[in-house]
Protein backbone atom coordinates (compact mmCIF):
# COMPACT_ATOMS: atom_id res chain seq x y z
CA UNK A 1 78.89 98.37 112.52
CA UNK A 2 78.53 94.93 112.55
CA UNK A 3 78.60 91.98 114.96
CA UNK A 4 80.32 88.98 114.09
CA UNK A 5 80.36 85.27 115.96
CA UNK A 6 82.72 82.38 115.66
CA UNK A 7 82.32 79.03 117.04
CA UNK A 8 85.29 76.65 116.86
CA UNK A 9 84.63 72.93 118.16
CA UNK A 10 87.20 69.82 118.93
CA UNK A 11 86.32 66.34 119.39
CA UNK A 12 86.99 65.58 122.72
CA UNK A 13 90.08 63.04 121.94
CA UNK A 14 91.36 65.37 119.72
CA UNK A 15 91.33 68.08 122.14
CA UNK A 16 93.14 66.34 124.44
CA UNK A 17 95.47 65.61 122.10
CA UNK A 18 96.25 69.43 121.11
CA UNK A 19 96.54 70.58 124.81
CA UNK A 20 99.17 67.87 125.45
CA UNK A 21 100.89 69.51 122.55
CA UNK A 22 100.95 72.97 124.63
CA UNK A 23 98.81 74.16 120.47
CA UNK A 24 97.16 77.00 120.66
CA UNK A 25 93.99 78.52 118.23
CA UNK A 26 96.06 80.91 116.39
CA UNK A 27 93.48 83.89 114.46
CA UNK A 28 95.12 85.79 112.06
CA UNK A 29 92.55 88.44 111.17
CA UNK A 30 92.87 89.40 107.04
CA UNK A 31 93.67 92.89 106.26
CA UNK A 32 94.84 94.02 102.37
CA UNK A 33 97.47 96.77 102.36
CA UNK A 34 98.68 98.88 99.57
CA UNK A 35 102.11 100.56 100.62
CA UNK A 36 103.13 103.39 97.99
CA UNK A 37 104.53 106.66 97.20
CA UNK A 38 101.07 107.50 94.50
CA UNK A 39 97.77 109.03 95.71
CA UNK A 40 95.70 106.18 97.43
CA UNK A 41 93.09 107.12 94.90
CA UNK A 42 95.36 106.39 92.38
CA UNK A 43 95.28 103.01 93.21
CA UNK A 44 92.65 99.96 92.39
CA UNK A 45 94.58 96.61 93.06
CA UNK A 46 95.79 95.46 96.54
CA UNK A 47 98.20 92.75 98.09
CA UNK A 48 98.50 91.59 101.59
CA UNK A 49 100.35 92.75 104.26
CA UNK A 50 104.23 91.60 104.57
CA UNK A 51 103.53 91.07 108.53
CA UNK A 52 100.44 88.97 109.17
CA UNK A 53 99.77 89.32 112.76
CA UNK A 54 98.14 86.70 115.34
CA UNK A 55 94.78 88.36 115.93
CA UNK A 56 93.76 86.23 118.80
CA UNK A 57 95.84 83.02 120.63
CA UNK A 58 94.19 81.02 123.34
CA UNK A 59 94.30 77.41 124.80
CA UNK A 60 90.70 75.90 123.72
CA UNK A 61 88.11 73.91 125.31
CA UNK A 62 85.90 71.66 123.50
CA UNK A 63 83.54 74.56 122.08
CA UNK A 64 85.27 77.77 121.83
CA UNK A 65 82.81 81.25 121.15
CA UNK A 66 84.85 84.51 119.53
CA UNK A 67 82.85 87.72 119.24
CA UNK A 68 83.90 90.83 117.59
CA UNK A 69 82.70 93.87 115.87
CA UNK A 70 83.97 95.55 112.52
CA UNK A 71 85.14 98.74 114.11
CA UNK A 72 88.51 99.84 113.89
CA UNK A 73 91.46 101.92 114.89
CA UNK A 74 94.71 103.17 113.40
CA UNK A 75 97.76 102.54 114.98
CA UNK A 76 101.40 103.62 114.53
CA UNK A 77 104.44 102.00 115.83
CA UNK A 78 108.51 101.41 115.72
CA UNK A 79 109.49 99.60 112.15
CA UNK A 80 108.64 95.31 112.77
CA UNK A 81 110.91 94.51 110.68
CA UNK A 82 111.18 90.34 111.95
CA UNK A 83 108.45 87.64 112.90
CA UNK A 84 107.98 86.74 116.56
CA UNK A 85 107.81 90.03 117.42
CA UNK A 86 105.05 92.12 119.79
CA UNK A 87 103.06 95.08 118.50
CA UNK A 88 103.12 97.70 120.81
CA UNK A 89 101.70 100.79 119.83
CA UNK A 90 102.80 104.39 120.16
CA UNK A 91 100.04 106.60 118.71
CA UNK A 92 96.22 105.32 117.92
CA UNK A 93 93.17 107.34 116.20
CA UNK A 94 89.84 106.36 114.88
CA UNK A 95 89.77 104.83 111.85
CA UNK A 96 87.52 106.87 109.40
CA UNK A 97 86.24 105.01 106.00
CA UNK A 98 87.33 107.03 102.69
CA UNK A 99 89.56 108.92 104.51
CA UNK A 100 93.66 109.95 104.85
CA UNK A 101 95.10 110.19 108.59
CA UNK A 102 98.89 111.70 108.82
CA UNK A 103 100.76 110.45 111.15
CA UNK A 104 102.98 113.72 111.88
CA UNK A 105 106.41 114.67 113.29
CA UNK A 106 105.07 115.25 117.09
CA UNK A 107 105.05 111.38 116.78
CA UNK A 108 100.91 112.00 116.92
CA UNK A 109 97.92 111.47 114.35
CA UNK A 110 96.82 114.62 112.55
CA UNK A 111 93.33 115.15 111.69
CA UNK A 112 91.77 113.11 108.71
CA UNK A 113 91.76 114.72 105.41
CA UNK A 114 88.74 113.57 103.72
CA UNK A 115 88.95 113.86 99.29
CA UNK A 116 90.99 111.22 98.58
CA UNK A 117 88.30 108.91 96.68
CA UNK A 118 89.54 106.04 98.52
CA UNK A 119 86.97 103.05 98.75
CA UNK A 120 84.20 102.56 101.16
CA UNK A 121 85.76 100.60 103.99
CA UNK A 122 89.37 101.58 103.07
CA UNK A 123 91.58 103.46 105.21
CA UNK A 124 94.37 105.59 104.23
CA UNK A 125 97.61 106.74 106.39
CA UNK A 126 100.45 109.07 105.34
CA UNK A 127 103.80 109.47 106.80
CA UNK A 128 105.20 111.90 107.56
CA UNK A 129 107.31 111.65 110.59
CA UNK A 130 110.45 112.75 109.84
CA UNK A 131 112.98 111.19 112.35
CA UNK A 132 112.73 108.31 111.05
CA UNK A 133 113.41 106.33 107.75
CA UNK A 134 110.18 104.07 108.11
CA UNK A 135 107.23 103.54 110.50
CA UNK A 136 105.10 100.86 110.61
CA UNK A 137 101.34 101.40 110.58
CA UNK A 138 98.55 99.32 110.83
CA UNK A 139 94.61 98.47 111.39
CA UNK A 140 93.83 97.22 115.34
CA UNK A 141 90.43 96.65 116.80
CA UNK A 142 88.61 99.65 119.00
CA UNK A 143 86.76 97.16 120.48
CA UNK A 144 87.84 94.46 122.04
CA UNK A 145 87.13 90.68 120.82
CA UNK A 146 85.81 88.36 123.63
CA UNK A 147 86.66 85.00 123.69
CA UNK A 148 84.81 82.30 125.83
CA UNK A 149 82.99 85.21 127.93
CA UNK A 150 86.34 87.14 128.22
CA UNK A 151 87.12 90.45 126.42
CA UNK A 152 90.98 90.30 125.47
CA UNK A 153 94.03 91.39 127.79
CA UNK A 154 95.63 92.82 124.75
CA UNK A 155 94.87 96.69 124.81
CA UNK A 156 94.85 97.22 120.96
CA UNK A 157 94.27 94.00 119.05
CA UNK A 158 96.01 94.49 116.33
CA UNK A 159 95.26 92.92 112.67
CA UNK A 160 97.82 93.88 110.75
CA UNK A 161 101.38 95.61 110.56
CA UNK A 162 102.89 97.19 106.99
CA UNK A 163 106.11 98.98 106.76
CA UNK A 164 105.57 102.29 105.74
CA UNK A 165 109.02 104.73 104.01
CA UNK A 166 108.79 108.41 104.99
CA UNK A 167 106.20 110.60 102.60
CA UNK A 168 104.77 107.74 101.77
CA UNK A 169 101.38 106.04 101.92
CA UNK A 170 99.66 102.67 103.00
CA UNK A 171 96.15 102.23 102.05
CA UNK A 172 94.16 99.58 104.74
CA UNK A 173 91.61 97.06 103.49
CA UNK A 174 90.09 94.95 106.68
CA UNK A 175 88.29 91.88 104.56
CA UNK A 176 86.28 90.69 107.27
CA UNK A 177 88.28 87.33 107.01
CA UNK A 178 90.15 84.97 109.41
CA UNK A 179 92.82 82.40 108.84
CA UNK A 180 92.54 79.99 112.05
CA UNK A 181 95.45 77.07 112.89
CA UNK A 182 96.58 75.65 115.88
CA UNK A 183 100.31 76.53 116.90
CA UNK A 184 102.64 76.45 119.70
CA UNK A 185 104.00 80.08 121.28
CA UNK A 186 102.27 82.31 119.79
CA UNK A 187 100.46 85.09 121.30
CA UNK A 188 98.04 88.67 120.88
CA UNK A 189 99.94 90.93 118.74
CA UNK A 190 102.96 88.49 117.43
CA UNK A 191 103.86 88.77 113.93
CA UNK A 192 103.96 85.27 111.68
CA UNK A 193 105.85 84.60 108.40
CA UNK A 194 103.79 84.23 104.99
CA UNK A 195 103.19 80.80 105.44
CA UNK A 196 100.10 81.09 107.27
CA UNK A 197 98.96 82.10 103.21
CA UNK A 198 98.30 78.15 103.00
CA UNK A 199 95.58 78.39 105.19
CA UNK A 200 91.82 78.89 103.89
CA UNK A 201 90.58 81.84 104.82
CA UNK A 202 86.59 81.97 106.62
CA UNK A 203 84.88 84.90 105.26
CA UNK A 204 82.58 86.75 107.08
CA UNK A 205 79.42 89.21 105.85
CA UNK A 206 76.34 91.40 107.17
CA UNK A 207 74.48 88.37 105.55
CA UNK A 208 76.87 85.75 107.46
CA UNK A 209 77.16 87.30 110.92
CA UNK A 210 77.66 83.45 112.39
CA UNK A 211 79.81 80.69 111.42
CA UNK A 212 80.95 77.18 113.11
CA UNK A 213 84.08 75.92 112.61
CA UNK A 214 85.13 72.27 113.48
CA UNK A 215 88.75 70.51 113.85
CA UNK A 216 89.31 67.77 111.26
CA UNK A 217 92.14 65.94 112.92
CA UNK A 218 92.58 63.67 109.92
CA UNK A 219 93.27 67.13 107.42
CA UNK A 220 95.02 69.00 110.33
CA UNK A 221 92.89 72.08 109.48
CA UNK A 222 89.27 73.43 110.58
CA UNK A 223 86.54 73.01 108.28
CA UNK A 224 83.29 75.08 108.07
CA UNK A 225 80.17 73.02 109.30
CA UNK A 226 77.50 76.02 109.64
């Protein structure tokens, strides 16, 4: 497990500028996601997920510190099948690399079934809860982010949200990535429409534990200074 450190600064015009405008720093953590009726180790290529979700949404001060750690959780949940929506969760279980978790008719997660050849640092799910047509399933955080000092009022964090048909399988790639914009409303757990896809994503590695972001106010975006 990693640790991982984000500092995102404003000029302080510009700052005053955004809060007047009620924006918010909007993270949207990246996550790829293979949904499919094959084998997860059948499969090589991946896409991202049709629900990017706000990661993290708070009102910033000049110099803003996010802290995190690349351990996860599966969740399950009732179909999100619209943006501006909540996650809530109804079922959670450790997220195990290379491994298959079922999510079963009880409405619970079975036990991982290991075999499946799936990637280091993939995670596979299967449906198979019968009442219903579709589920959606997804990758949260098991521990929580802290932002300015603070760990996160949102209990699971979620990262990402893929509709998932009955006997079916989604296969979870986190990419240790974050798309950060400013917006108004949004909030922990919302989902966004794909436009967020024209924002540059800030990658994160073992070797890059540590980056510093700053607002360009003249671009409209955040640009990586360290």
């Amino acid at each position: 497990m990693t640790s991982y450190n984000l500092t995102v600064q404003f000029d302080e015009q510009d700052l005053n500028v955004i809060l007047q405008a009620n924006e918010l720093v909007t993270i949207v953590y990246g996550v790829s996601a293979i949904v499919t009726s094959a084998t997860p180790a059948l499969l090589s290529a991946t896409q991202n997920t049709p629900h990017p979700i706000v990661w993290l949404a708070f009102a910033p001060f000049q110099n803003n510190h996010i802290s995190w750690a690349d351990s996860y959780d599966l969740y399950a949940t009732q179909t999100v099948d619209q943006n501006g929506v909540t996650v809530r969760t109804i079922a959670t279980a450790a997220a195990i690399s290379t491994t298959v978790v079922p999510f079963e008719g009880d409405g619970a997660f079975g036990k991982p079934v290991s075999g499946a050849n799936l990637p280091p640092g993939h995670y596979g799910i299967l449906n198979q809860y019968s009442p219903a047509k579709t589920m959606t399933f997804g990758l949260c955080t098991a521990t929580k982010p802290v932002v300015n000092g603070k760990p996160v009022d949102d209990p699971i964090s979620a990262l990402s949200a893929s509709i998932v048909p009955l006997h079916q399988n989604v296969q979870l790639d986190p990419c240790n990535s974050l798309q950060v914009f400013l917006q108004t409303g949004t909030s922990d757990g919302m989902t966004l429409p794909n436009s967020i896809a024209t924002v540059a994503p800030i990658v994160f590695n073992p070797d890059r534990p540590d980056i510093v972001i700053r607002y360009n106010s003249v671009s409209g975006s955040f640009e990586q200074i360290k």
